[in-house]
C-alpha atoms as a PDB file:
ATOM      1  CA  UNK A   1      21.109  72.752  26.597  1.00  0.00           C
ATOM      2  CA  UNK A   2      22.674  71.539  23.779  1.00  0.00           C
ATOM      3  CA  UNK A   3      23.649  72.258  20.145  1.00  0.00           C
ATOM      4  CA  UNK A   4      20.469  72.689  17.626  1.00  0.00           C
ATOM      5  CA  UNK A   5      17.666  73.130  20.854  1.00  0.00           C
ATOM      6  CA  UNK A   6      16.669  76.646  19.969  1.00  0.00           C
ATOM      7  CA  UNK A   7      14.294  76.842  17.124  1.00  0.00           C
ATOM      8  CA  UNK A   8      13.804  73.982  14.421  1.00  0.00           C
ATOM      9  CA  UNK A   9      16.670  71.188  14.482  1.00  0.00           C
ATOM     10  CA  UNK A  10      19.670  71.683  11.789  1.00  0.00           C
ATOM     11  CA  UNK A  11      18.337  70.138   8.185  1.00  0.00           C
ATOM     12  CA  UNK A  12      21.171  67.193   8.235  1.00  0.00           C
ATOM     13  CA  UNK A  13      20.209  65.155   5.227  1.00  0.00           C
ATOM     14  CA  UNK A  14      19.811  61.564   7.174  1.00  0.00           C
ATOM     15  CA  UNK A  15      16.701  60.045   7.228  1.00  0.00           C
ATOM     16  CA  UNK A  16      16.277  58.464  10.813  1.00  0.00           C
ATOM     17  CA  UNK A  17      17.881  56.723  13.422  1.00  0.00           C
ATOM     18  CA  UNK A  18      18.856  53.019  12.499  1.00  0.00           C
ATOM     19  CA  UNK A  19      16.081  50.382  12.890  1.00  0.00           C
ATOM     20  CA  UNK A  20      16.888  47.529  14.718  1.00  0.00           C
ATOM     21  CA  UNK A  21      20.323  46.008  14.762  1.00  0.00           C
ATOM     22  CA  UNK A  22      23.234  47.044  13.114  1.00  0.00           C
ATOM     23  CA  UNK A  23      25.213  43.728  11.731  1.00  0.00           C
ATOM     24  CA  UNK A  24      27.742  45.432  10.079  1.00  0.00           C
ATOM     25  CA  UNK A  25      29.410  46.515  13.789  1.00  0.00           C
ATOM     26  CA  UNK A  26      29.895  50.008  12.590  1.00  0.00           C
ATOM     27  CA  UNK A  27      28.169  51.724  15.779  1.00  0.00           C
ATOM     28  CA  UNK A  28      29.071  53.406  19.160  1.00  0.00           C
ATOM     29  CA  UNK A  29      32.635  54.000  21.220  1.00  0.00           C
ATOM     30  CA  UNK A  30      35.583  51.641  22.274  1.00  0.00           C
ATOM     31  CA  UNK A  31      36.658  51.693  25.366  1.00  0.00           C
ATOM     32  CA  UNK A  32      39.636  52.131  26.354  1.00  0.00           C
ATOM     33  CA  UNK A  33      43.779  52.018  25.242  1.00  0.00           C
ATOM     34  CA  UNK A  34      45.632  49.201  27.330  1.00  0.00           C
ATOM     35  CA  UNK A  35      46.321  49.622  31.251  1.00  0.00           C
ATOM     36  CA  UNK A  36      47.717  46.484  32.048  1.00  0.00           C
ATOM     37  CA  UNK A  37      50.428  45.079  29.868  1.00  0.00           C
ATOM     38  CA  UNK A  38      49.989  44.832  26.111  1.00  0.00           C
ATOM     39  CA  UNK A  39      46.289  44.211  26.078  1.00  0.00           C
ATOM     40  CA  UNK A  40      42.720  46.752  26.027  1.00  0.00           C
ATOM     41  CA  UNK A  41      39.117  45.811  25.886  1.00  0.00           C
ATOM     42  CA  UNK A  42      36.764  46.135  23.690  1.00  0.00           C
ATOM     43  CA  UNK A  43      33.426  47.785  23.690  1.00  0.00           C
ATOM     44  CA  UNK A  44      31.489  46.129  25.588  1.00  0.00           C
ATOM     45  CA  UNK A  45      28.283  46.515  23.224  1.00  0.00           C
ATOM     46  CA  UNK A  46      28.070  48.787  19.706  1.00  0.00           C
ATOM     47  CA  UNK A  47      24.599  50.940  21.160  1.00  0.00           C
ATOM     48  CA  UNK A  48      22.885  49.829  17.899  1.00  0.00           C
ATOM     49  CA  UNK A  49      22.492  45.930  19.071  1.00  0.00           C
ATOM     50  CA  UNK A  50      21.833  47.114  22.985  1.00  0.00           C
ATOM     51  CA  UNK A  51      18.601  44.757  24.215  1.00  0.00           C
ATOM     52  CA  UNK A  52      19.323  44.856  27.205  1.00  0.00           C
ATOM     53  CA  UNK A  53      16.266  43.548  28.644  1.00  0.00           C
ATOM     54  CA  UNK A  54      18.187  41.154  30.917  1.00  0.00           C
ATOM     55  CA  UNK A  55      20.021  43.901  32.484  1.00  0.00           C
ATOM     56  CA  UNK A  56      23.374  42.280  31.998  1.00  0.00           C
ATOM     57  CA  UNK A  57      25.834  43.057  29.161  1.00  0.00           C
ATOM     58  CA  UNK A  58      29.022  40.477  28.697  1.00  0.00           C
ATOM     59  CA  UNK A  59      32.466  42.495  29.665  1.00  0.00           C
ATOM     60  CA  UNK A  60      35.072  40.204  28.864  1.00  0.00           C
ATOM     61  CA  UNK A  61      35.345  36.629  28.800  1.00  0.00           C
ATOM     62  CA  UNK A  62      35.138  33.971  31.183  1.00  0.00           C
ATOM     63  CA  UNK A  63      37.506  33.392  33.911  1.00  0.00           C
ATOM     64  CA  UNK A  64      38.066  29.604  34.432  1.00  0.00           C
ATOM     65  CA  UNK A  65      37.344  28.798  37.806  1.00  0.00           C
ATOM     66  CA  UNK A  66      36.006  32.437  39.102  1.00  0.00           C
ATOM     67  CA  UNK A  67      33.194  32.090  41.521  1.00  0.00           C
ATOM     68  CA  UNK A  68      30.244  35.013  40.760  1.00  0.00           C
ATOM     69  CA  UNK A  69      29.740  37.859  42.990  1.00  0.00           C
ATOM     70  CA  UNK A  70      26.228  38.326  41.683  1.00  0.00           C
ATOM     71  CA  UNK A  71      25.058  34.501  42.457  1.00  0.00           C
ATOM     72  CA  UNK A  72      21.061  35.203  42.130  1.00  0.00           C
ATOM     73  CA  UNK A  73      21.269  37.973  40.344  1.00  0.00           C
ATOM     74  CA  UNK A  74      20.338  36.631  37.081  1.00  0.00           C
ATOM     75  CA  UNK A  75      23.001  34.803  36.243  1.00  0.00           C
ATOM     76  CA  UNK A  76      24.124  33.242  32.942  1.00  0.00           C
ATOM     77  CA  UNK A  77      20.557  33.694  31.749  1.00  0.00           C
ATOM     78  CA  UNK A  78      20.496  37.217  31.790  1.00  0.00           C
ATOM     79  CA  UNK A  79      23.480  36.806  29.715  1.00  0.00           C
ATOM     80  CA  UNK A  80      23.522  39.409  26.443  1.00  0.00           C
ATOM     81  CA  UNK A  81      25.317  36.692  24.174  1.00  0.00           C
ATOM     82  CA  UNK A  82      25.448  38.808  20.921  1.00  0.00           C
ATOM     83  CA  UNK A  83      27.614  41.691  22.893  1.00  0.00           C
ATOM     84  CA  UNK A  84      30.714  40.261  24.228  1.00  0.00           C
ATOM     85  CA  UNK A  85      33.801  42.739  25.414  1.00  0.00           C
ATOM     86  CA  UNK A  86      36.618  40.084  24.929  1.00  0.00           C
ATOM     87  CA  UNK A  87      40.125  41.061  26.051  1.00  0.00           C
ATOM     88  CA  UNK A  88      42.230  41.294  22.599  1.00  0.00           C
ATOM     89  CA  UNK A  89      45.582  42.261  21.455  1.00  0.00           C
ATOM     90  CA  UNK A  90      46.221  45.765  19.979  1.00  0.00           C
ATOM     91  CA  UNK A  91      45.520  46.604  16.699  1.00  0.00           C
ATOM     92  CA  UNK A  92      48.871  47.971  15.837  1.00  0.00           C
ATOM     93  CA  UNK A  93      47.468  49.029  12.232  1.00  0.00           C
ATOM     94  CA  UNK A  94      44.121  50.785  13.928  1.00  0.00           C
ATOM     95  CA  UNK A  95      46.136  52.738  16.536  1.00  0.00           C
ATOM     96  CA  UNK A  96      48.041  54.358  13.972  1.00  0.00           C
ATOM     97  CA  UNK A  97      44.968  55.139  12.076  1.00  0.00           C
ATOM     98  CA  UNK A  98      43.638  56.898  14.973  1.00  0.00           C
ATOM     99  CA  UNK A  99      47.129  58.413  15.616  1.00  0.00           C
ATOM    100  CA  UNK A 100      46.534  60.232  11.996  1.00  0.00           C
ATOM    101  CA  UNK A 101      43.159  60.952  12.512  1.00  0.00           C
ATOM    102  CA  UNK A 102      44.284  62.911  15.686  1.00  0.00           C
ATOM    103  CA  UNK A 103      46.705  64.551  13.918  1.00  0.00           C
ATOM    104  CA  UNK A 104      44.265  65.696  10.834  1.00  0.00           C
ATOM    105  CA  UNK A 105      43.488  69.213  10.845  1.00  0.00           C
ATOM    106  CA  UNK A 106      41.011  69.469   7.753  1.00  0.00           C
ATOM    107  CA  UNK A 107      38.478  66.562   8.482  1.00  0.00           C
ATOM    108  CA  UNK A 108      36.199  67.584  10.499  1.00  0.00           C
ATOM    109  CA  UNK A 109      35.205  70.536   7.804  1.00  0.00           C
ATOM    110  CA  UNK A 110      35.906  68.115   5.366  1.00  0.00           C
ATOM    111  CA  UNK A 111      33.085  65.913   7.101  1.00  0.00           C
ATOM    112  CA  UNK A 112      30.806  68.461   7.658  1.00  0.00           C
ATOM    113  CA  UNK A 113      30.603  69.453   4.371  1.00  0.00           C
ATOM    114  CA  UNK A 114      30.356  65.667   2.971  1.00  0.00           C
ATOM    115  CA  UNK A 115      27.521  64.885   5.541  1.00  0.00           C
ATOM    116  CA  UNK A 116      25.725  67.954   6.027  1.00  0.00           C
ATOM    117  CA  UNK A 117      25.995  67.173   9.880  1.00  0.00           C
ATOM    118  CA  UNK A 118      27.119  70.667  11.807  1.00  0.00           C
ATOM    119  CA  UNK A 119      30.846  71.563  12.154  1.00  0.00           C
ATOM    120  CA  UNK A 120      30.428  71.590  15.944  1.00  0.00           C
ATOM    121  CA  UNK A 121      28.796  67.835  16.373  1.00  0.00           C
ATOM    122  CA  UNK A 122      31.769  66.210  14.251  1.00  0.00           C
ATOM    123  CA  UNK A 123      34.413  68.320  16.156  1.00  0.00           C
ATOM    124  CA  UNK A 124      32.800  66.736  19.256  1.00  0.00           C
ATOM    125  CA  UNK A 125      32.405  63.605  17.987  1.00  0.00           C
ATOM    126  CA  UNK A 126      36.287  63.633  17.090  1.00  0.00           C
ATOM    127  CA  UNK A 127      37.002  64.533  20.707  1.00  0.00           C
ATOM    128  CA  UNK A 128      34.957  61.972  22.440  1.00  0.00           C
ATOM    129  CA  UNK A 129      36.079  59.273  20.264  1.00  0.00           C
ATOM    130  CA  UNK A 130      39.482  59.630  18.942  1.00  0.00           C
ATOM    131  CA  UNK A 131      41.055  62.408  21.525  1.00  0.00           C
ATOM    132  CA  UNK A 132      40.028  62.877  24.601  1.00  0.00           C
ATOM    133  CA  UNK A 133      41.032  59.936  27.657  1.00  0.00           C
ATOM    134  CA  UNK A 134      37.693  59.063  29.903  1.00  0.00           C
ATOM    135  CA  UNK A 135      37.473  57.357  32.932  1.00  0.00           C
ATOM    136  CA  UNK A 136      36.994  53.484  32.832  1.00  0.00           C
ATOM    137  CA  UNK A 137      35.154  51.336  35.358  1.00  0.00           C
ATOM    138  CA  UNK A 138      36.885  48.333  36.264  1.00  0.00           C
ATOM    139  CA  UNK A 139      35.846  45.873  38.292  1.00  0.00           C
ATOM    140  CA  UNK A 140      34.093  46.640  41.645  1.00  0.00           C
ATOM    141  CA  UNK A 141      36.308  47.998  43.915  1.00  0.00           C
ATOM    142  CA  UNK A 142      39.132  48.467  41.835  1.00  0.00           C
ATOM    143  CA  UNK A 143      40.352  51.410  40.748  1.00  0.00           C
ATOM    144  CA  UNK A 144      39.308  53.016  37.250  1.00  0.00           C
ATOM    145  CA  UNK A 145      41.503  52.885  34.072  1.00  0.00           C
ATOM    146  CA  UNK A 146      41.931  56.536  32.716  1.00  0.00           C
ATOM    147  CA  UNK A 147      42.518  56.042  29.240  1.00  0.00           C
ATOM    148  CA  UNK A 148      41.300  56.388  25.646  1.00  0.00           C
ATOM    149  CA  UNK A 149      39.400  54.711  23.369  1.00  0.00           C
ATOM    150  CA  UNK A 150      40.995  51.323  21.828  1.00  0.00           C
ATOM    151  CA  UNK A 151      41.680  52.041  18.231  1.00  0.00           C
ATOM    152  CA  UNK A 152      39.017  49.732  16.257  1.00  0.00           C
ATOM    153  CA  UNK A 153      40.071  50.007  12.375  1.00  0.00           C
ATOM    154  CA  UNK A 154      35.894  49.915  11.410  1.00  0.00           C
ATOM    155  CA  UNK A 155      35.528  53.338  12.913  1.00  0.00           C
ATOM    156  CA  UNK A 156      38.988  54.477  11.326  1.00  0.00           C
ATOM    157  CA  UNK A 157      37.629  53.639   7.912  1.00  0.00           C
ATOM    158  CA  UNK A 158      34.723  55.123   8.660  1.00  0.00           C
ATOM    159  CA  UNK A 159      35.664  58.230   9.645  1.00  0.00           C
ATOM    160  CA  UNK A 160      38.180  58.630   6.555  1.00  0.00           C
ATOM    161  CA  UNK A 161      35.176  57.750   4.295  1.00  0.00           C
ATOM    162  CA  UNK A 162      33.167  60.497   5.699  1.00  0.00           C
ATOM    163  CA  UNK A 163      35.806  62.547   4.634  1.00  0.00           C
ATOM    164  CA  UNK A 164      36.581  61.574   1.639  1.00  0.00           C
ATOM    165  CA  UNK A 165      32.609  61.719   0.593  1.00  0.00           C
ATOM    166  CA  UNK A 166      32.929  57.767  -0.174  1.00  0.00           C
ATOM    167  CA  UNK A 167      30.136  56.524   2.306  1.00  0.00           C
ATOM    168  CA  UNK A 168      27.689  54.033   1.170  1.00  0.00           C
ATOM    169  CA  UNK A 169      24.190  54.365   2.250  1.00  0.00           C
ATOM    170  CA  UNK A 170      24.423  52.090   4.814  1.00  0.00           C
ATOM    171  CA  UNK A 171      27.589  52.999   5.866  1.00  0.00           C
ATOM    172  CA  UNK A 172      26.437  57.125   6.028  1.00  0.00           C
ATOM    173  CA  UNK A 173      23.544  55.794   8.352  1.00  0.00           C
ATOM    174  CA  UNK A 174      26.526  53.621  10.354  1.00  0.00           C
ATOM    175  CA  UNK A 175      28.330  57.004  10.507  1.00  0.00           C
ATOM    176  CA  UNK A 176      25.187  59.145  11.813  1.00  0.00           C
ATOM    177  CA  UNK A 177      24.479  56.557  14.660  1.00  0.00           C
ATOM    178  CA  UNK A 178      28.399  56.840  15.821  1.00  0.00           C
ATOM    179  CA  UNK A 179      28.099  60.783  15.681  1.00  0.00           C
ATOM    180  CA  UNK A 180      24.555  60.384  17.565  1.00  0.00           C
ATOM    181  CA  UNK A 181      26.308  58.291  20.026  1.00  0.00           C
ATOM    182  CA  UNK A 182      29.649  60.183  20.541  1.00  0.00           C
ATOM    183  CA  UNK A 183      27.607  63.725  20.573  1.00  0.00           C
ATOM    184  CA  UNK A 184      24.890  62.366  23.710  1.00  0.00           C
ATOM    185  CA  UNK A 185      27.816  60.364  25.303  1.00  0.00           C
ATOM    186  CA  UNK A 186      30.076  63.545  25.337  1.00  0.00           C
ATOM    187  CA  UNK A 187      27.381  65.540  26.906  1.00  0.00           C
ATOM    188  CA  UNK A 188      26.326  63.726  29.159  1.00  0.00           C
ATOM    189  CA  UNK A 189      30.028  63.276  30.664  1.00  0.00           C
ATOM    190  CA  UNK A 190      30.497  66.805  30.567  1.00  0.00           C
ATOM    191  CA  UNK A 191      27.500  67.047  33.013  1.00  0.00           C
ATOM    192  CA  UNK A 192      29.792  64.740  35.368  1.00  0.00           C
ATOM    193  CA  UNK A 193      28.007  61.485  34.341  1.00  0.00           C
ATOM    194  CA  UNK A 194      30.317  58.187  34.700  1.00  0.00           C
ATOM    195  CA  UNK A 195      30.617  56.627  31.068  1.00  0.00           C
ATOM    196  CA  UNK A 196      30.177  52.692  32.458  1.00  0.00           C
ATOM    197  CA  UNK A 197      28.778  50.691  35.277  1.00  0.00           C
ATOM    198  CA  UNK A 198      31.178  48.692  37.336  1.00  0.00           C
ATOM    199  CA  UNK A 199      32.145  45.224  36.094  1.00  0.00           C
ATOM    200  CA  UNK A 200      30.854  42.141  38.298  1.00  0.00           C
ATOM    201  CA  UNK A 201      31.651  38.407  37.861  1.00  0.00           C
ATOM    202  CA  UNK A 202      28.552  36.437  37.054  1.00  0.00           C
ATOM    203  CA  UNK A 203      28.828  33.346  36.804  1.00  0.00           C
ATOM    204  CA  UNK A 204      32.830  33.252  35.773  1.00  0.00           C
ATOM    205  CA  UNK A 205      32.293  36.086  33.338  1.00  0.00           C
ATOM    206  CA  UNK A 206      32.985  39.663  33.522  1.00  0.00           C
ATOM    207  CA  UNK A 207      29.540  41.456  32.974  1.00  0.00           C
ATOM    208  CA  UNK A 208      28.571  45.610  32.969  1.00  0.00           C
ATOM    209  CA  UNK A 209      24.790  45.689  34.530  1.00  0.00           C
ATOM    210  CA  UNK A 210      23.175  47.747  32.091  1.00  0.00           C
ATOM    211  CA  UNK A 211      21.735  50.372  34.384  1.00  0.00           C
ATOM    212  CA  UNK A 212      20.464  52.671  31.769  1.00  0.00           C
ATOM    213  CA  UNK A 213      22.333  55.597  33.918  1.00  0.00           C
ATOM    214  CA  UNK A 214      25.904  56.155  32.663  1.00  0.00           C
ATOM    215  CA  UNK A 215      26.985  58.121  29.777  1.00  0.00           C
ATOM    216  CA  UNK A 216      27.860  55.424  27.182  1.00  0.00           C
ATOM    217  CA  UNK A 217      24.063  53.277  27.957  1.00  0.00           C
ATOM    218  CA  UNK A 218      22.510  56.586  27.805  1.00  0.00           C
ATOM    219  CA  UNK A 219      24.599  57.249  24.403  1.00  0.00           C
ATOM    220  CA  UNK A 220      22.974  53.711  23.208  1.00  0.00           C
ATOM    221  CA  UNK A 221      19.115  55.007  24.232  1.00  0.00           C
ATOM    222  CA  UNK A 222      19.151  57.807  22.307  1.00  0.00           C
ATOM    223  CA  UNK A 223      21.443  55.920  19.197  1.00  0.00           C
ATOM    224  CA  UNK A 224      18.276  53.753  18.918  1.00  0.00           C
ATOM    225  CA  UNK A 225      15.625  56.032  18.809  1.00  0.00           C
ATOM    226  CA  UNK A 226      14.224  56.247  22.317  1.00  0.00           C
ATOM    227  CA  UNK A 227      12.895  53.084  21.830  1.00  0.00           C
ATOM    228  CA  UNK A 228      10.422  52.620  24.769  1.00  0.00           C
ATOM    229  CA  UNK A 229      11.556  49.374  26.474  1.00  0.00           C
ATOM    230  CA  UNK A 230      14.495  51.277  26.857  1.00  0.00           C
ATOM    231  CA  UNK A 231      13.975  54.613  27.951  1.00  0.00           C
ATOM    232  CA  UNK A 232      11.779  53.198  30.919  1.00  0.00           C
ATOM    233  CA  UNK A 233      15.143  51.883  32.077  1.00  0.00           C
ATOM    234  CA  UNK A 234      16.137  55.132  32.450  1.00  0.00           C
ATOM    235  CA  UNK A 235      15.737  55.655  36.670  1.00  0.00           C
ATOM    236  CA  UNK A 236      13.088  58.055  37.145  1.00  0.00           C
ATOM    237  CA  UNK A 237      15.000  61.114  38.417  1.00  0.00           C
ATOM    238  CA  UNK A 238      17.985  60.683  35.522  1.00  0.00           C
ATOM    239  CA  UNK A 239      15.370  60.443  33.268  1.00  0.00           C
ATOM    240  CA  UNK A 240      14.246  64.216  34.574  1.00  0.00           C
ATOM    241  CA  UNK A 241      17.417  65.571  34.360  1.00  0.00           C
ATOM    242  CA  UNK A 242      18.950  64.264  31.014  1.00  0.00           C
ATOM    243  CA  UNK A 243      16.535  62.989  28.823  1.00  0.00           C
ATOM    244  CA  UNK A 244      15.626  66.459  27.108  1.00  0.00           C
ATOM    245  CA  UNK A 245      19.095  67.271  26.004  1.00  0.00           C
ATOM    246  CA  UNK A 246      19.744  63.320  25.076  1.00  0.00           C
ATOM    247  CA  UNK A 247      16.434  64.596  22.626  1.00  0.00           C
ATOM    248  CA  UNK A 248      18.248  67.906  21.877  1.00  0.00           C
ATOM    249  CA  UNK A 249      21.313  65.934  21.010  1.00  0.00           C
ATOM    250  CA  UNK A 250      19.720  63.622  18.876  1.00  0.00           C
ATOM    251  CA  UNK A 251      17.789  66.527  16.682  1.00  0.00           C
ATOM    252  CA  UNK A 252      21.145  68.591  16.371  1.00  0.00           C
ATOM    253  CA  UNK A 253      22.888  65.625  14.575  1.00  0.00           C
ATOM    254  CA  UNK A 254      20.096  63.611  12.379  1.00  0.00           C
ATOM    255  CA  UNK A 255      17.791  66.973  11.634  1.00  0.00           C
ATOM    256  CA  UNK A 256      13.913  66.782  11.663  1.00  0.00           C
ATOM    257  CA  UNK A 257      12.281  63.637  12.765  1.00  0.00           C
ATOM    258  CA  UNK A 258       9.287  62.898  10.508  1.00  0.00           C
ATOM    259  CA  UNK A 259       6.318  61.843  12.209  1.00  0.00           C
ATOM    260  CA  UNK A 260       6.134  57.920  11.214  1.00  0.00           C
ATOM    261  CA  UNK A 261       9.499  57.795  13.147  1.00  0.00           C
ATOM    262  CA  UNK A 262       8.431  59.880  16.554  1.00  0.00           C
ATOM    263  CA  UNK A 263       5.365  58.095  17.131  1.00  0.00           C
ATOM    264  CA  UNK A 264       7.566  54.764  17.533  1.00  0.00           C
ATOM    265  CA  UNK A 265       9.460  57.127  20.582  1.00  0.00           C
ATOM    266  CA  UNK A 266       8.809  56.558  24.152  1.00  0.00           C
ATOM    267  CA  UNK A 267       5.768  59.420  24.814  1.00  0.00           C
ATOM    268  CA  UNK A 268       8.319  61.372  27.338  1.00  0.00           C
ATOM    269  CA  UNK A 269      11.105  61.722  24.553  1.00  0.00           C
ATOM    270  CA  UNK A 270       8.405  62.263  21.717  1.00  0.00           C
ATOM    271  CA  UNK A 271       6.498  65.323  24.094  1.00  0.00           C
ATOM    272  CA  UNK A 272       9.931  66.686  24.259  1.00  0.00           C
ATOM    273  CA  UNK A 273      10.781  66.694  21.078  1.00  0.00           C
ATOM    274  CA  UNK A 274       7.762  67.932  19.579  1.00  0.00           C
ATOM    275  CA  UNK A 275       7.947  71.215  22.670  1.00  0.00           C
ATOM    276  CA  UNK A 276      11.608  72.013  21.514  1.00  0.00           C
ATOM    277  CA  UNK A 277      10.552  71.517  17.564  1.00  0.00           C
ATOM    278  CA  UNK A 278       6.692  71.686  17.596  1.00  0.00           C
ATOM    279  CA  UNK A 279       6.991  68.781  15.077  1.00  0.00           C
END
């Protein structure tokens, strides 16, 4: 199990999990430095604005003239239009924010202290985002991209805020959702879980099926608060083997979670919680 499951969960001084979507684009990973030439891709959805009830997030954009492999499948109307994962140049300023960031020595106490989140969760957070390289699904049957994270200049700032002990409100709740994410996501990859779907071509367009399986849609679940429509997603025997430490997780970085909050949980994730914290 993970950080924070023995005994109450940690007293971090943040309020709750963010309520439904975040505008301000602050939330979740980025996949992945460039493999091909001098492009990357973006994320393919910040977890906070995941509604993925069509089953189909947008990977990159469309490819003039590209016939779909998943003709029936749902098509352009299962479309997620609000999440797109464009191809883009490099962010040649962002990168070399996350070059210093690797580099920093004294931020992750730093952050800790300004936050009240554990030492541990932002040292793993600063792994899974900024450090480590992760395996990246490409298109089906091609081979994956190992890689890291593109630099994206929102999480940058961000994370230097946190340090500095300059984060708004809204931007400290921002900050707890991308430690959330980064801390489940890391986990869950650790227990050999692949962090995206395959791509398909729907329709001309590069889509992930959201599949509610891998480490990074997982990541987004438990971001959002177990939010029921979601967590039935989960297939039923993933659901048995991950869904108590995605819980675990989630108490280790945002503290107690106050009853008004739990009973808006899926049932399965709120029973859990309440048998590891008695809440």
């Amino acid at each position: 199990l993970p950080l924070g499951v023995e005994g109450a969960p940690p007293e971090a001084p943040v309020s709750s999990v963010l309520e439904g979507p975040d505008t301000s684009g602050m939330l979740g990973g980025e996949p992945a430095r460039p493999w091909e030439s001098q492009r990357s891709w973006q994320a393919d959805a910040p977890p906070a604005i995941l509604e993925p009830e069509g089953g189909w997030q947008r990977a990159r954009t469309p490819t003039p003239g590209a016939e779909s492999e998943m003709a029936g499948a749902g098509g352009a109307e299962a479309v997620l239009e609000n999440i797109p994962r464009e191809v883009h140049e490099i962010d040649a300023a962002a990168e070399r924010a996350y070059d210093a960031i690797r580099e920093a020595s004294d931020d992750v106490a730093a952050i800790s202290r300004n936050t009240g989140i554990p030492f541990d969760i932002i040292k793993v957070a600063k792994r899974n985002l900024f450090i480590d390289e992760h395996v990246i699904a490409r298109g089906v049957g091609q081979e994956p991209a190992v890689a890291r994270f593109a630099a994206n200049m929102e999480w940058a700032d961000l994370w230097r805020k946190a340090e500095n002990g300059t984060l708004t409100d809204g931007e400290r709740r921002g900050f707890t959702g991308l430690v959330t994410h980064e801390n489940v996501e890391a986990n869950l990859l650790d227990r050999g879980l692949p962090l995206y779907e395959e791509e398909r071509l729907v329709d001309g367009t590069w889509m992930r099926p959201f599949g509610a399986r891998t480490a990074h849609d997982l990541a987004g679940i438990a971001e959002r608060g177990f939010a029921p429509r979601l967590v039935e997603q989960i297939p039923s025997e993933i659901r048995r083997d991950v869904l108590q430490e995605m819980v675990a997780t989630f108490a280790a970085v945002n503290g107690r979670v106050d009853p008004e909050q739990l009973s808006s949980w899926h049932p399965e994730a709120a029973r859990i919680y309440q048998q590891l914290y008695g809440n």
